[in-house]
Every structure is written in structure tokens, then in C-alpha cells.
C-alpha atoms as a PDB file:
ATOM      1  CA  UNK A   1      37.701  31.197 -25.537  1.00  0.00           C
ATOM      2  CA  UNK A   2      36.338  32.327 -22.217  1.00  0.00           C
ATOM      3  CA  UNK A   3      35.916  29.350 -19.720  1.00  0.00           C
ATOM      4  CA  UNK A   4      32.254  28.634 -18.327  1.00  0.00           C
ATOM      5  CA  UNK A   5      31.223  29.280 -14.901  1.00  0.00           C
ATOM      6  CA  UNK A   6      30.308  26.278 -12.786  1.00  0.00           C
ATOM      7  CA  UNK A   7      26.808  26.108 -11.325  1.00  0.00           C
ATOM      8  CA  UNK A   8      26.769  27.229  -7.824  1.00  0.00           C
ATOM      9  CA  UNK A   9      25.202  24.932  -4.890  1.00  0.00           C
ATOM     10  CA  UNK A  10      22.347  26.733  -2.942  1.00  0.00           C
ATOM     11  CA  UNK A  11      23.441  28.315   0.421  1.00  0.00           C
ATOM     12  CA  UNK A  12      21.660  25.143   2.301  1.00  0.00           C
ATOM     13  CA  UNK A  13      24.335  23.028   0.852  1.00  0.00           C
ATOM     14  CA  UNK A  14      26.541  21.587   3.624  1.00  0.00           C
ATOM     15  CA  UNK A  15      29.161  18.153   3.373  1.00  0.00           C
ATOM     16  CA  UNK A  16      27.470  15.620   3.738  1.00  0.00           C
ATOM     17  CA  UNK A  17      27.652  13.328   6.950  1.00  0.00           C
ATOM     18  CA  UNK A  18      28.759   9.973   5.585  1.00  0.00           C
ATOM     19  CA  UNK A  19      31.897  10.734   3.786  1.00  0.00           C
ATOM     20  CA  UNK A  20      31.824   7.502   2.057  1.00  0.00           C
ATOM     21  CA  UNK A  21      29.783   7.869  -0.849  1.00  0.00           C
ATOM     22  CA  UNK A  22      29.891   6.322  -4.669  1.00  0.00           C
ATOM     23  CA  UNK A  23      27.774   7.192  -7.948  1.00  0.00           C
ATOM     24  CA  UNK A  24      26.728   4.305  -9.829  1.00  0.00           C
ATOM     25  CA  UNK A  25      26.020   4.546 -13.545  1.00  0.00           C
ATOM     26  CA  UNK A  26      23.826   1.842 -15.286  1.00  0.00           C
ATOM     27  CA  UNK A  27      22.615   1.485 -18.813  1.00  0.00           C
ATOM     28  CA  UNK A  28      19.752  -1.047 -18.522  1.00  0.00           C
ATOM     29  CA  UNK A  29      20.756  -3.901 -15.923  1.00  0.00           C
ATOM     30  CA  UNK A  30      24.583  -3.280 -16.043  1.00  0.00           C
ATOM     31  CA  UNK A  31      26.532  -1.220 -14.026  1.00  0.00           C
ATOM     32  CA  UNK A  32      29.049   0.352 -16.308  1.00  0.00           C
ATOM     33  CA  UNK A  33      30.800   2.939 -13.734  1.00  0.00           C
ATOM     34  CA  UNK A  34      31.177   3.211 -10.201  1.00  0.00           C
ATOM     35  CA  UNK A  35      32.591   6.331  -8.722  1.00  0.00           C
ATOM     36  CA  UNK A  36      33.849   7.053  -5.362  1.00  0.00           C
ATOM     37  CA  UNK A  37      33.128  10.894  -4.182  1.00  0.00           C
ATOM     38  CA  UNK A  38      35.278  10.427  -1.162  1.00  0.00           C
ATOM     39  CA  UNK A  39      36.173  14.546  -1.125  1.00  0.00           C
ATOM     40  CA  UNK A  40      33.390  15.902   1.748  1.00  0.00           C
ATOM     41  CA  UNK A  41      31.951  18.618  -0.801  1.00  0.00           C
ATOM     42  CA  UNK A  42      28.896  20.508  -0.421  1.00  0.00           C
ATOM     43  CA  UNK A  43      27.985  19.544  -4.461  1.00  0.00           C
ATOM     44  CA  UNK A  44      29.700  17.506  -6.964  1.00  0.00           C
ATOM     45  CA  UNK A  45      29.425  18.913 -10.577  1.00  0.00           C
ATOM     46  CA  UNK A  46      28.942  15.918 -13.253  1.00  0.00           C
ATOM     47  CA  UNK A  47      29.919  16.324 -16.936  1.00  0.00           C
ATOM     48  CA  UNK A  48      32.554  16.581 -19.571  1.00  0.00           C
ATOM     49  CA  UNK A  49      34.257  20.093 -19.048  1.00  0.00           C
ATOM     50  CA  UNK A  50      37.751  19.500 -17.281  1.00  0.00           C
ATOM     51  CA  UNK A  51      38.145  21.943 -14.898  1.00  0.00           C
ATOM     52  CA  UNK A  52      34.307  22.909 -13.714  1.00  0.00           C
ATOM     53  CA  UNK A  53      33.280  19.126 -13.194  1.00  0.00           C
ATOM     54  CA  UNK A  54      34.314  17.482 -10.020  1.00  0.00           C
ATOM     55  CA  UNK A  55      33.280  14.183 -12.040  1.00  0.00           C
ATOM     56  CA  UNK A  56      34.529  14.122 -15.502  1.00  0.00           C
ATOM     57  CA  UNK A  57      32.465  11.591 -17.845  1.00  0.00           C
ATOM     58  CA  UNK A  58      34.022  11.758 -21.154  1.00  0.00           C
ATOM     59  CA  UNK A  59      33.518   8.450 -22.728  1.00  0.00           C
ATOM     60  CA  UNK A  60      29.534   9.022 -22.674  1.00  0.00           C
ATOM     61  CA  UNK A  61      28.921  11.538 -25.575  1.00  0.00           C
ATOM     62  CA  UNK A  62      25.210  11.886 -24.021  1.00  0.00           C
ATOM     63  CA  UNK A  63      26.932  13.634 -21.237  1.00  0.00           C
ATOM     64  CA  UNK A  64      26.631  17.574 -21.125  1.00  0.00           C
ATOM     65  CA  UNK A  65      29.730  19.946 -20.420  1.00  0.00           C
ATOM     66  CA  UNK A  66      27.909  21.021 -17.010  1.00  0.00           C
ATOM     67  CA  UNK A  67      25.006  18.049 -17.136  1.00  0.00           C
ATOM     68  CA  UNK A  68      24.010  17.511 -13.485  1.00  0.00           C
ATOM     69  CA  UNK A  69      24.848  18.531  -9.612  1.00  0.00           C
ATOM     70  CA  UNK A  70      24.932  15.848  -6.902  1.00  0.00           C
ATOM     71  CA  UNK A  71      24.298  18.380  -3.350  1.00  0.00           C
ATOM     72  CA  UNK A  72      24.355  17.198  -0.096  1.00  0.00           C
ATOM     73  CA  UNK A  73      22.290  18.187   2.648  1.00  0.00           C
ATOM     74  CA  UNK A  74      23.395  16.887   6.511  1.00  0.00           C
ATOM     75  CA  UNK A  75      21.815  13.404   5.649  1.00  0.00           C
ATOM     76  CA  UNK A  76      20.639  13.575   1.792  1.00  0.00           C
ATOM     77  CA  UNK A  77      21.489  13.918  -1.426  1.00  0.00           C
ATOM     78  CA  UNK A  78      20.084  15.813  -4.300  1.00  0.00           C
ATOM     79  CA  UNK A  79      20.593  15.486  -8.019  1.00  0.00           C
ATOM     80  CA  UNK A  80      19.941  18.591 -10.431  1.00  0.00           C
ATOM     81  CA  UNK A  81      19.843  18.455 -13.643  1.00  0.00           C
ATOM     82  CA  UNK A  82      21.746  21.741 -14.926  1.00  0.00           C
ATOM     83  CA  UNK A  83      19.718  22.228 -18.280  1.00  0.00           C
ATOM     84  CA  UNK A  84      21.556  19.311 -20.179  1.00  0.00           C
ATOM     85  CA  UNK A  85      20.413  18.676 -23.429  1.00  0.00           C
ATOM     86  CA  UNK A  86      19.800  15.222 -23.277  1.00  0.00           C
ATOM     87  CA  UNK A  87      18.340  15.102 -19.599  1.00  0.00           C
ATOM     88  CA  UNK A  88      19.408  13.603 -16.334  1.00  0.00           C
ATOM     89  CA  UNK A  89      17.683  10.278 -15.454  1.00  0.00           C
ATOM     90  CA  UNK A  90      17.008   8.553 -11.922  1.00  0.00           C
ATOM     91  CA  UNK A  91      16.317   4.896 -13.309  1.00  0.00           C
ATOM     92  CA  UNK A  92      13.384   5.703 -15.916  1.00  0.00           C
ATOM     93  CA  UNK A  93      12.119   9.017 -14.256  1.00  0.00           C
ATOM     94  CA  UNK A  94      13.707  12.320 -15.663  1.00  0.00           C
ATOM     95  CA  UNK A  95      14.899  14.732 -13.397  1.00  0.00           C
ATOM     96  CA  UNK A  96      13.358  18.432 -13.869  1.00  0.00           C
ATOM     97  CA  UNK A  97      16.227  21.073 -14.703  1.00  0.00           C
END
């Protein structure tokens, strides 16, 4: 079975300037996960394929293989959604693919 690609960051990507960053994942008003990204990446990868996501999730069968990108910029951060089925969320607003 031939392995899929990762998505690639654009060429703007750079690590980001505070090393010290988490993700926090809530359903409703509980926090259920709290992950530290302490590698200084240009993009994390977010899903359930080991080996292409930097971030496995694999208890959360709404969770794509390849669902979203976290890239940072010098002093931001920016989530894509990579064209997950069930969509990438930022509190009630879905992210565009």
C-alpha cells in the first residue's frame, strides 16, 4: 500500500519565535487534550496517520489521516485545514480548506 505524502508548508514558513507552544483541544467547555509542540518546526501536521503527522490523534475517530497544519510564521500561527472530511474548527467557526 503506497504511503501518503504529507502536506508541504508554504516557503514563508519559518520556526516560530517562542519555542514554547501547546495545542489545546476542547469539546464544549472541557479541555480534553493539551499538547506540547516543543520541536521549533516550521508546521506541525495534525491527524491519525503515524508517520506523516507530527501530532497523532487517534482516539478521536472525527480526526482525518492528514486533517489540519499548524504553520508558524516569525510571531504567528496558522491553522489549515488539509481537506478533512469532517472540517477543522476554531471554537464554532470552521476553518476554510
Amino acid at each position: 500500500r503506497a504511503r501518503t505524502m504529507a502536506w508541504q508548508p508554504p516557503p514563508w514558513a519559518t520556526p516560530p519565535a517562542n519555542p514554547s507552544l501547546h495545542l489545546e483541544c476542547w469539546r464544549g467547555d472541557e479541555l480534553v487534550r493539551k499538547i506540547e509542540l516543543t520541536q521549533k518546526r516550521r508546521c506541525f501536521i495534525l491527524g491519525r496517520q503515524p508517520g506523516v503527522a507530527d501530532v497523532l490523534i487517534t482516539d478521536d475517530e472525527a480526526v482525518s489521516r492528514q486533517h489540519a497544519a499548524l504553520v508558524a510564521s516569525k510571531e504567528s500561527l496558522y491553522l489549515y485545514d488539509l481537506k478533512s472530511f469532517r472540517g477543522t474548527f476554531v471554537g464554532p467557526a470552521r476553518v476554510d480548506p
